[in-house]
Protein backbone atom coordinates (compact mmCIF):
# COMPACT_ATOMS: atom_id res chain seq x y z
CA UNK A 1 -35.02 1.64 -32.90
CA UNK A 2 -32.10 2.49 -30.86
CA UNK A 3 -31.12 6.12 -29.62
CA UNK A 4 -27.72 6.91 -31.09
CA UNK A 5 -27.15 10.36 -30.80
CA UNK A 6 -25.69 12.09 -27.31
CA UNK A 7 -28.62 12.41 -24.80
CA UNK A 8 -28.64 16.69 -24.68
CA UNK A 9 -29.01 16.32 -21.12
CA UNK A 10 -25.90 14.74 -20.36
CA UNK A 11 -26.81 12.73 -17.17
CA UNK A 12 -24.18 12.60 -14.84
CA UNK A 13 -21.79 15.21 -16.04
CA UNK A 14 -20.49 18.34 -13.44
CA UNK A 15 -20.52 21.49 -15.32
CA UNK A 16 -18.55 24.82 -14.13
CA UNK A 17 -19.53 28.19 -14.59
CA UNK A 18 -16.17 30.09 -16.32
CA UNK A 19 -15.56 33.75 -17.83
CA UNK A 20 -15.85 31.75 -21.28
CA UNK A 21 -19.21 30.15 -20.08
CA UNK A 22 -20.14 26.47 -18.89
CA UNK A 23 -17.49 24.43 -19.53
CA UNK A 24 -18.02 20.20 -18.60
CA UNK A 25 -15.57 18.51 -15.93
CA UNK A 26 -13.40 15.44 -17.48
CA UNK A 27 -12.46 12.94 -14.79
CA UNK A 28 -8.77 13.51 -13.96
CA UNK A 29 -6.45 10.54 -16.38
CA UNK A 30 -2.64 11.26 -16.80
CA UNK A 31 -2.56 8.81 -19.39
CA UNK A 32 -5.50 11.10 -20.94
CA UNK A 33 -3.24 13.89 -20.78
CA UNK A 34 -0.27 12.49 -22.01
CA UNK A 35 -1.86 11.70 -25.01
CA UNK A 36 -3.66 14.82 -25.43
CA UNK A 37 -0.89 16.08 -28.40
CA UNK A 38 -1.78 12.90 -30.66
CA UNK A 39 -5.94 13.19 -29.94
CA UNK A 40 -5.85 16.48 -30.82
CA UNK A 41 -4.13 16.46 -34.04
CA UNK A 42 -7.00 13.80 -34.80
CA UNK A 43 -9.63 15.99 -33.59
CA UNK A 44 -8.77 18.90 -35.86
CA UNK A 45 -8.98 16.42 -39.43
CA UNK A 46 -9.04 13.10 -40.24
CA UNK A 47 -7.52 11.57 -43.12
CA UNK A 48 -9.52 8.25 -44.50
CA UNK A 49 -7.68 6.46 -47.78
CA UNK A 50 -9.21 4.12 -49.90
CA UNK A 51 -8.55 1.47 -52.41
CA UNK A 52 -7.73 4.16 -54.92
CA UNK A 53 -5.65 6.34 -52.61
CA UNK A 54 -8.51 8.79 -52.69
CA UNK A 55 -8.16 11.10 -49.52
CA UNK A 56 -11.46 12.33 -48.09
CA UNK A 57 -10.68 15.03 -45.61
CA UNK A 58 -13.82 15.54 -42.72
CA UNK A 59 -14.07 18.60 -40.56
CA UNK A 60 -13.72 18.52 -36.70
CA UNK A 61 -17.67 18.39 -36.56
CA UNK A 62 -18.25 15.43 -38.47
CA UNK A 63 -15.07 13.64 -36.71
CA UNK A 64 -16.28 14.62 -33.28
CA UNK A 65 -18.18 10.80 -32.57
CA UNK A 66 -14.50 8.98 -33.71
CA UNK A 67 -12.25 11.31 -31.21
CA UNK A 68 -14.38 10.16 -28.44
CA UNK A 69 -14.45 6.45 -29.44
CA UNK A 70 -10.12 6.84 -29.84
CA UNK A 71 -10.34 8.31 -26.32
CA UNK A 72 -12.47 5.89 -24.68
CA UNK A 73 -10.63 3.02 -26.33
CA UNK A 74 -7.28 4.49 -25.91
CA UNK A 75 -8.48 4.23 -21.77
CA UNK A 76 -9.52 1.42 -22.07
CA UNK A 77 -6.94 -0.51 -24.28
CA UNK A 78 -4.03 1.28 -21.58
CA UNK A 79 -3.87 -0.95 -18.55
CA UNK A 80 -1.60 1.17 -16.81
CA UNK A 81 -4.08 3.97 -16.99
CA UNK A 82 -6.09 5.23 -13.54
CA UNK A 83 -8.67 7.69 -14.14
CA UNK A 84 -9.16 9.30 -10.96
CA UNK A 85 -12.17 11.50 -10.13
CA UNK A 86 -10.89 14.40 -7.88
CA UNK A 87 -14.44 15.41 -6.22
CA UNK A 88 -14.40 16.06 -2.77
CA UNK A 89 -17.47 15.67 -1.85
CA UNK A 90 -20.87 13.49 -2.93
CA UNK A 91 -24.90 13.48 -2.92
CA UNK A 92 -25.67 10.31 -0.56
CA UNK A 93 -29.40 10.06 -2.51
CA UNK A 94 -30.90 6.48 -1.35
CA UNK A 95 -33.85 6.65 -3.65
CA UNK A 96 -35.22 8.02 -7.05
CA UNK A 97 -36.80 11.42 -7.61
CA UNK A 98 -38.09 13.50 -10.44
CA UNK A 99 -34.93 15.05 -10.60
CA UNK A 100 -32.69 12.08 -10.04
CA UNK A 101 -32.94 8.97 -10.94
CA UNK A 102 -31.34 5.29 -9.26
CA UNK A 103 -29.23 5.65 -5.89
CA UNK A 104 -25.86 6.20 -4.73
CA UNK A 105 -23.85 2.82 -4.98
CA UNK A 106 -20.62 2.32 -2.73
CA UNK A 107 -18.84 1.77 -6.21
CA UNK A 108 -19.63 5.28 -7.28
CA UNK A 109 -18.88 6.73 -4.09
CA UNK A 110 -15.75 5.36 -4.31
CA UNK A 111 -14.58 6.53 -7.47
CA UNK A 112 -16.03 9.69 -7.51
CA UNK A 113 -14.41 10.49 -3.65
CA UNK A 114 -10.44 11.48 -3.87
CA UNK A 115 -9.29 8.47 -2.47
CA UNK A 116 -5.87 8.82 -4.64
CA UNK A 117 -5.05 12.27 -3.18
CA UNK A 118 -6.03 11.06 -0.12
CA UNK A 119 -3.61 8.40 0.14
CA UNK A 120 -0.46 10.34 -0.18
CA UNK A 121 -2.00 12.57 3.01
CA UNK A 122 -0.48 10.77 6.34
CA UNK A 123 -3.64 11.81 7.96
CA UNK A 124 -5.52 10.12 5.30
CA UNK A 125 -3.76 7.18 4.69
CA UNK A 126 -4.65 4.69 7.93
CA UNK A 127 -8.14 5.74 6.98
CA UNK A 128 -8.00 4.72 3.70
CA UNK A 129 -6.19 1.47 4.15
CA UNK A 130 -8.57 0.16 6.76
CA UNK A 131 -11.54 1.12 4.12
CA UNK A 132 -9.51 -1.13 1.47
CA UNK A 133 -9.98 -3.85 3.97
CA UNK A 134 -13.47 -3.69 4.80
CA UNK A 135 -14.49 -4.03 1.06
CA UNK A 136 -11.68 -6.18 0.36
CA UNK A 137 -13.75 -9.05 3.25
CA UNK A 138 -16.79 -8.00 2.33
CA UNK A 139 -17.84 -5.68 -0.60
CA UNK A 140 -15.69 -6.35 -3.54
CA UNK A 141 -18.19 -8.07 -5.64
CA UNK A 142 -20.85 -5.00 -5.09
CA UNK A 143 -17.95 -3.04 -6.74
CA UNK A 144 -19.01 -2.47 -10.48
CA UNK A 145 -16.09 -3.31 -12.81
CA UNK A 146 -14.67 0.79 -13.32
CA UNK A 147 -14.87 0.90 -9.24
CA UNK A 148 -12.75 -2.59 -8.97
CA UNK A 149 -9.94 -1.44 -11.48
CA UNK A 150 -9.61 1.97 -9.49
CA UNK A 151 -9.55 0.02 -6.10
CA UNK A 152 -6.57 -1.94 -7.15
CA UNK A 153 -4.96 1.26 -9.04
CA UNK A 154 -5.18 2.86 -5.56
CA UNK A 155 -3.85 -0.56 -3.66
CA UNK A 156 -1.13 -0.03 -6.21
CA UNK A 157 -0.19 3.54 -5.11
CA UNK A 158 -0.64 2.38 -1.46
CA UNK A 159 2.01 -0.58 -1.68
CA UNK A 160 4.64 2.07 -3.94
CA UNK A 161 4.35 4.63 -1.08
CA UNK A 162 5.17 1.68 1.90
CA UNK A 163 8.04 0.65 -0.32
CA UNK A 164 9.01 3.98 -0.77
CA UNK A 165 8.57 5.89 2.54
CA UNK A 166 8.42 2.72 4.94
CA UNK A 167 5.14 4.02 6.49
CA UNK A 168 3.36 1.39 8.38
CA UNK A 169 3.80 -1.38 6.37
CA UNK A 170 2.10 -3.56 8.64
CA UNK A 171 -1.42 -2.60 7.93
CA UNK A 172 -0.50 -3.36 4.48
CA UNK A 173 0.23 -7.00 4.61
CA UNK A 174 -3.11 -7.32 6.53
CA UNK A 175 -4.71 -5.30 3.94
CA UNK A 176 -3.05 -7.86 1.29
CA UNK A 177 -4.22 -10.70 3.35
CA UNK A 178 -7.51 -10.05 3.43
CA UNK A 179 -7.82 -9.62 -0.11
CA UNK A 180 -5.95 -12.82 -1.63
CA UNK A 181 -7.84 -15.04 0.98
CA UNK A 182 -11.20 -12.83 -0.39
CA UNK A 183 -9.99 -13.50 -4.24
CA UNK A 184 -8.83 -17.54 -3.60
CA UNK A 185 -12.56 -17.51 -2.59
CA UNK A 186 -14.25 -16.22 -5.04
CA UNK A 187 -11.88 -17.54 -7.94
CA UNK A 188 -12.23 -21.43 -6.70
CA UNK A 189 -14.62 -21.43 -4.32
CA UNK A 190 -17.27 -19.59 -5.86
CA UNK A 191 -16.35 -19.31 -9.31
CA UNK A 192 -16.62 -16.28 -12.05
CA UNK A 193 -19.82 -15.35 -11.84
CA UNK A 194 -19.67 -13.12 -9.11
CA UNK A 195 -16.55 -11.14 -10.57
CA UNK A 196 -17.00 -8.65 -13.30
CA UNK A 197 -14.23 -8.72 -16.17
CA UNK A 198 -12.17 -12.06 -17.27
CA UNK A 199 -11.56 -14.89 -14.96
CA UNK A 200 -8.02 -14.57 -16.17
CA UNK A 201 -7.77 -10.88 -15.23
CA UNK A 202 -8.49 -11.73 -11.66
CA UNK A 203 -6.07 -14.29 -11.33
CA UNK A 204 -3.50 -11.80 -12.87
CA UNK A 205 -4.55 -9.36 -10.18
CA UNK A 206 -4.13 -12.30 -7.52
CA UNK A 207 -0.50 -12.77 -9.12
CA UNK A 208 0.12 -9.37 -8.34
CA UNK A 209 -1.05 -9.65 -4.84
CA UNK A 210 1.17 -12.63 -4.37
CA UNK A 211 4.22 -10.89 -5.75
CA UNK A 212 3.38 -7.61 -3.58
CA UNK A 213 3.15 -9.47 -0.37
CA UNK A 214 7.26 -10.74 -1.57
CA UNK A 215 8.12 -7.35 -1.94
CA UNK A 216 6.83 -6.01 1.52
CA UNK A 217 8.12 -9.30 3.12
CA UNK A 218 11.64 -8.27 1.45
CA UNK A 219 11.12 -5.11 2.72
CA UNK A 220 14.46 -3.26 4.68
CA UNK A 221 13.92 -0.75 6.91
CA UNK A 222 16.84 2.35 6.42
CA UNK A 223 18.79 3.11 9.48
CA UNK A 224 18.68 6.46 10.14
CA UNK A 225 22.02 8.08 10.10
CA UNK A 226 22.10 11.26 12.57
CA UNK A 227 24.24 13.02 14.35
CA UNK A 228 21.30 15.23 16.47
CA UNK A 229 19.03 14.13 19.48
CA UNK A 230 17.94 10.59 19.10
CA UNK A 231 15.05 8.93 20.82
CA UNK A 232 17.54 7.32 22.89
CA UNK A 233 18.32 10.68 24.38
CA UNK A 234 15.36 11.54 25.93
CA UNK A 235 14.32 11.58 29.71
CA UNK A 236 12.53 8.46 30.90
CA UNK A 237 9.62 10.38 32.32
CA UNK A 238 8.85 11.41 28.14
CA UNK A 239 9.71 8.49 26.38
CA UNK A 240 7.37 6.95 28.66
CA UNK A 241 4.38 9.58 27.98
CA UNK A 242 5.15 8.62 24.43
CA UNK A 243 4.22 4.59 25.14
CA UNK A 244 1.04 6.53 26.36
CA UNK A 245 -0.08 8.00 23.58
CA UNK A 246 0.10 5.17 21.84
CA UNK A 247 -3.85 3.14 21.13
CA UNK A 248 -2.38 0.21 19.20
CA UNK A 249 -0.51 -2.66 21.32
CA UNK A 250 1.23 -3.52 17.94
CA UNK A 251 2.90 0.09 18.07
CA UNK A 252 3.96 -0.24 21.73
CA UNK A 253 5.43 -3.90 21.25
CA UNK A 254 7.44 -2.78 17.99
CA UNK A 255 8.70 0.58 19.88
CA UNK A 256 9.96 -1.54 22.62
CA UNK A 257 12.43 -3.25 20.17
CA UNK A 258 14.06 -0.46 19.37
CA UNK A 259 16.58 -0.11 22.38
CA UNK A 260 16.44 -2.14 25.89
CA UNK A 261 15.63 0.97 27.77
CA UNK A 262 12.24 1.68 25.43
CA UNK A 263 11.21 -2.41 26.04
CA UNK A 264 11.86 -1.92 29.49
CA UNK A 265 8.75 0.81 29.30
CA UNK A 266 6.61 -0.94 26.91
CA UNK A 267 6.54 -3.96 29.44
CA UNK A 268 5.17 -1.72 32.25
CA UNK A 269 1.30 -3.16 33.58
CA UNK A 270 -0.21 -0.18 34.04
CA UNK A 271 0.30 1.55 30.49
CA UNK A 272 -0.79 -2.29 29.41
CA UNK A 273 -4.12 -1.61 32.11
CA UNK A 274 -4.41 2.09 30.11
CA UNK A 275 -4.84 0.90 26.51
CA UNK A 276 -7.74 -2.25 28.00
CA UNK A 277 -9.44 0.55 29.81
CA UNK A 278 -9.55 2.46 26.51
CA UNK A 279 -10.64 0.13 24.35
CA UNK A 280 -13.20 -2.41 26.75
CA UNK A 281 -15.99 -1.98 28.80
CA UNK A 282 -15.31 -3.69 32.76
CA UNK A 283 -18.08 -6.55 31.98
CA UNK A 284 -15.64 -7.74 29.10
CA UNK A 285 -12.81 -7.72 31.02
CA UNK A 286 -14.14 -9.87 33.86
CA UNK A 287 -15.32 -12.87 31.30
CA UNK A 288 -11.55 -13.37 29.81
CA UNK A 289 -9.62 -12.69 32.67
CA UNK A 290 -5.76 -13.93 32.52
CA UNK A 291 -3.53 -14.23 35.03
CA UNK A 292 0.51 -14.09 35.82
CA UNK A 293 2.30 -17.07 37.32
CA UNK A 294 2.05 -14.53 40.41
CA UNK A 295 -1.56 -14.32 40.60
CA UNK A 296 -1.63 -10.31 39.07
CA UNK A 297 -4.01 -9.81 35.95
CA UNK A 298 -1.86 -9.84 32.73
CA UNK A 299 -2.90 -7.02 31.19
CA UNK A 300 -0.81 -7.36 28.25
CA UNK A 301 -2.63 -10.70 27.52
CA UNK A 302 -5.80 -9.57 28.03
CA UNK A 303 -5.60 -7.02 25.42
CA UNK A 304 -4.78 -9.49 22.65
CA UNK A 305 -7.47 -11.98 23.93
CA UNK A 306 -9.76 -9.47 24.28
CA UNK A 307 -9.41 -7.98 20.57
CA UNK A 308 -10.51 -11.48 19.34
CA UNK A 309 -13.71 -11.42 20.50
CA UNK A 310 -14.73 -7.02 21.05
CA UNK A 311 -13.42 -4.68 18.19
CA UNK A 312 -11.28 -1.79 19.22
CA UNK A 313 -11.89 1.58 19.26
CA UNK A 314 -10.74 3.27 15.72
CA UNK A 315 -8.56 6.70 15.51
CA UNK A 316 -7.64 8.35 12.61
CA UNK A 317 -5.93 11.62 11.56
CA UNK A 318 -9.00 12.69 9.33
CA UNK A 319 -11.72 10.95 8.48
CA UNK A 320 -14.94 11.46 6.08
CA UNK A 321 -17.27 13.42 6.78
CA UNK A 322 -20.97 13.70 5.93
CA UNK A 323 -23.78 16.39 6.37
CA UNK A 324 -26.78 15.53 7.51
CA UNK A 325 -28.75 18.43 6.43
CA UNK A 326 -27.80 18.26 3.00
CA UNK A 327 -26.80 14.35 2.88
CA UNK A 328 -23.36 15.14 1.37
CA UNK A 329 -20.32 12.80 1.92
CA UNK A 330 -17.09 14.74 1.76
CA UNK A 331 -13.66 15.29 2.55
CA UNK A 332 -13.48 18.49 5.00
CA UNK A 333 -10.34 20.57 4.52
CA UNK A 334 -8.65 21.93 8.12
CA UNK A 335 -6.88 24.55 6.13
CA UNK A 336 -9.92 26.14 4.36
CA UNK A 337 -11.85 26.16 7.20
CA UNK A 338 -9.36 27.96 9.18
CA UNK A 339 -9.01 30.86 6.71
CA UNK A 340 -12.21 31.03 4.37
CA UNK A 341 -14.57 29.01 6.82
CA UNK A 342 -15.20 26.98 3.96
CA UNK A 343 -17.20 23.81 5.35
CA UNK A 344 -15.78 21.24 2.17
CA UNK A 345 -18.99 21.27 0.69
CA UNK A 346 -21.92 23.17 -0.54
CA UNK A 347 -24.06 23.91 2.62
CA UNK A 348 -27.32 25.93 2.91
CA UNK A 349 -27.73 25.32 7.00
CA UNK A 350 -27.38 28.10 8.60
CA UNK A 351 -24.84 26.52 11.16
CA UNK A 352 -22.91 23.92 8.95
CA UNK A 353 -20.60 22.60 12.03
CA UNK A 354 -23.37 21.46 13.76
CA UNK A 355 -24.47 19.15 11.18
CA UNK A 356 -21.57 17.50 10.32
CA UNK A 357 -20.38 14.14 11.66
CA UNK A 358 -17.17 11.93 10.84
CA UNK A 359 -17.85 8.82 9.30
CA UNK A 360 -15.81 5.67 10.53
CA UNK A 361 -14.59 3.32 7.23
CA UNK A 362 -17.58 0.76 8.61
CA UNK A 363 -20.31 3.61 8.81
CA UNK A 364 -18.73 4.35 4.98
CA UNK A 365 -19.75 0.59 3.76
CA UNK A 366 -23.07 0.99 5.70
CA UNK A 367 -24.14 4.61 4.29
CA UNK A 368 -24.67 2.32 1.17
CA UNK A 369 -26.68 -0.59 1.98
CA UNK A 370 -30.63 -0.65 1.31
């Protein structure tokens, strides 16, 4: 016979300890909330009518069951809904115990985590983009179906804010790249089986993709209108330590079309030496070695043939972090640390800095293979 009543132990559920008493954490959903003022009229009564316009009127305790079916099909039935889980911070378990249960997948590490907040941080948002493309060539069928809906919810934010703010928009239309090639795959190549939900809602989300990929294509960069200092104005001795602070050749090539004077810089062979040094070891430079019509190395060629076949060394603003004393993934925040040395997350090492270590989008992915 089937269980139909609530489990009393509510598996999975965060509870918080208020001056009322323990009160249960709802996963953030502003569609949720905006319908809070009709759900809760239902929850006080409901009103059934029958053939004979007989009204039978049930109390809230014996209605309770049909307010959370209306909810959970009022989510559900709302495509433009994103329920967003705003943890900061997650139990990496990689095996079952008395107390717990099953693992920690990479889907529900990824909804749980505040990727949505994190996006609309500038420190945050490389980070997150370049995680987006990792699953988006690799992982998006170990995605469960709740985790795939919030990845493209949070694509969705990601391609508004580019459109809106002009930030970067080049790691986008990689990002989108990635994942239609990933999704023509799947949807003729492979076929349905390996996507949860309706072949139809996939290539709906491919449509999307496609008509995303216009928009950023269309996309117009706003010229600046100011009367102060300019870039222009600077001193060539700073405009050139600029160009050196720079670890992506993309960045250095699209500075130096800004004015003649910046291309000028970005064209120099020792800043082009600088970033190769960075990134490669001397052994890799010696088996692709290019040279000039003048016999010099051209170090500006070497760094694009050289990040075909060695992968670049990664910097980000912020990244993930994860404990390993108490095996805690986590988002650590600067500001709390500074003034409550607050480590992001509940430690019981008695030194929690020292345990702590920033976790690349690729160590992310492979925190949650077994």
């Amino acid at each position: 016979m089937p269980f139909l009543g609530q489990d009393w132990r509510s598996p999975g559920w965060r509870w918080v300890k208020t001056a009322d008493g323990w009160k249960r954490c709802e996963p953030f959903s502003p569609a949720l909330e905006d319908g809070n003022s009709q759900l809760s009229d239902i929850s006080h009564t409901v009103i059934l009518a029958d053939d004979d316009d007989d009204e039978e009127i049930y109390r809230t305790e014996d209605c309770e069951f049909a307010t959370k079916k209306r909810k959970k099909d009022h989510c559900r039935n709302n495509t433009n809904s994103q329920c967003f889980y705003r943890e900061k911070w997650i139990y990496v378990h990689k095996e079952s115990t008395r107390e717990r249960h099953g693992y920690c997948t990479l889907g529900e590490a990824f909804n749980r985590l505040d990727f949505s907040s994190a996006v609309q941080d500038i420190r945050r948002f490389n980070y997150v983009v370049k995680l987006l493309q990792l699953i988006a060539k690799s992982q998006l069928t170990s995605l469960s179906g709740a985790a795939q809906k919030n990845y493209f919810n949070i694509l969705d934010k990601i391609v508004r804010k580019v459109l809106e703010d002009q930030y970067n928009p080049r790691l986008i239309k990689d990002l989108l790249q990635d994942l239609s090639s990933t999704l023509c795959i799947l949807i003729r190549g492979v076929g349905k089986s390996v996507l949860v939900g309706n072949i139809n809602i996939w290539i709906c989300r491919l449509e999307t993709i496609l008509v995303w990929q216009q928009q950023l294509k269309n996309l117009q960069m706003n010229k600046q209108v100011n009367n102060g200092l300019t870039l222009s104005d600077l001193p060539l001795h700073m405009l050139n330590n600029i160009l050196y602070r720079f670890s992506d050749g993309w960045d250095i090539i699209t500075l130096g079309q800004v004015t003649p004077t910046l291309y000028m810089l970005s064209e120099d062979r020792q800043l082009w030496k600088k970033l190769c040094q960075y990134h490669f070891a001397e052994k890799q430079f010696c088996r692709h070695l290019i040279l000039s019509e003048k016999g010099h190395i051209d170090w500006k060629l070497m760094y694009f043939a050289l990040q075909k076949y060695y992968p670049i060394k990664e910097q980000y603003g912020d990244t993930l972090h994860f404990c390993r004393h108490c095996s805690i993934l986590f988002w650590k925040d600067y500001h709390l640390a500074l003034l409550l040395k607050d480590t992001g997350h509940p430690c019981t090492a008695s030194d929690p800095n020292t345990c702590l270590m920033p976790v690349s989008p690729q160590h992310f992915i492979d925190l949650f293979k077994f």
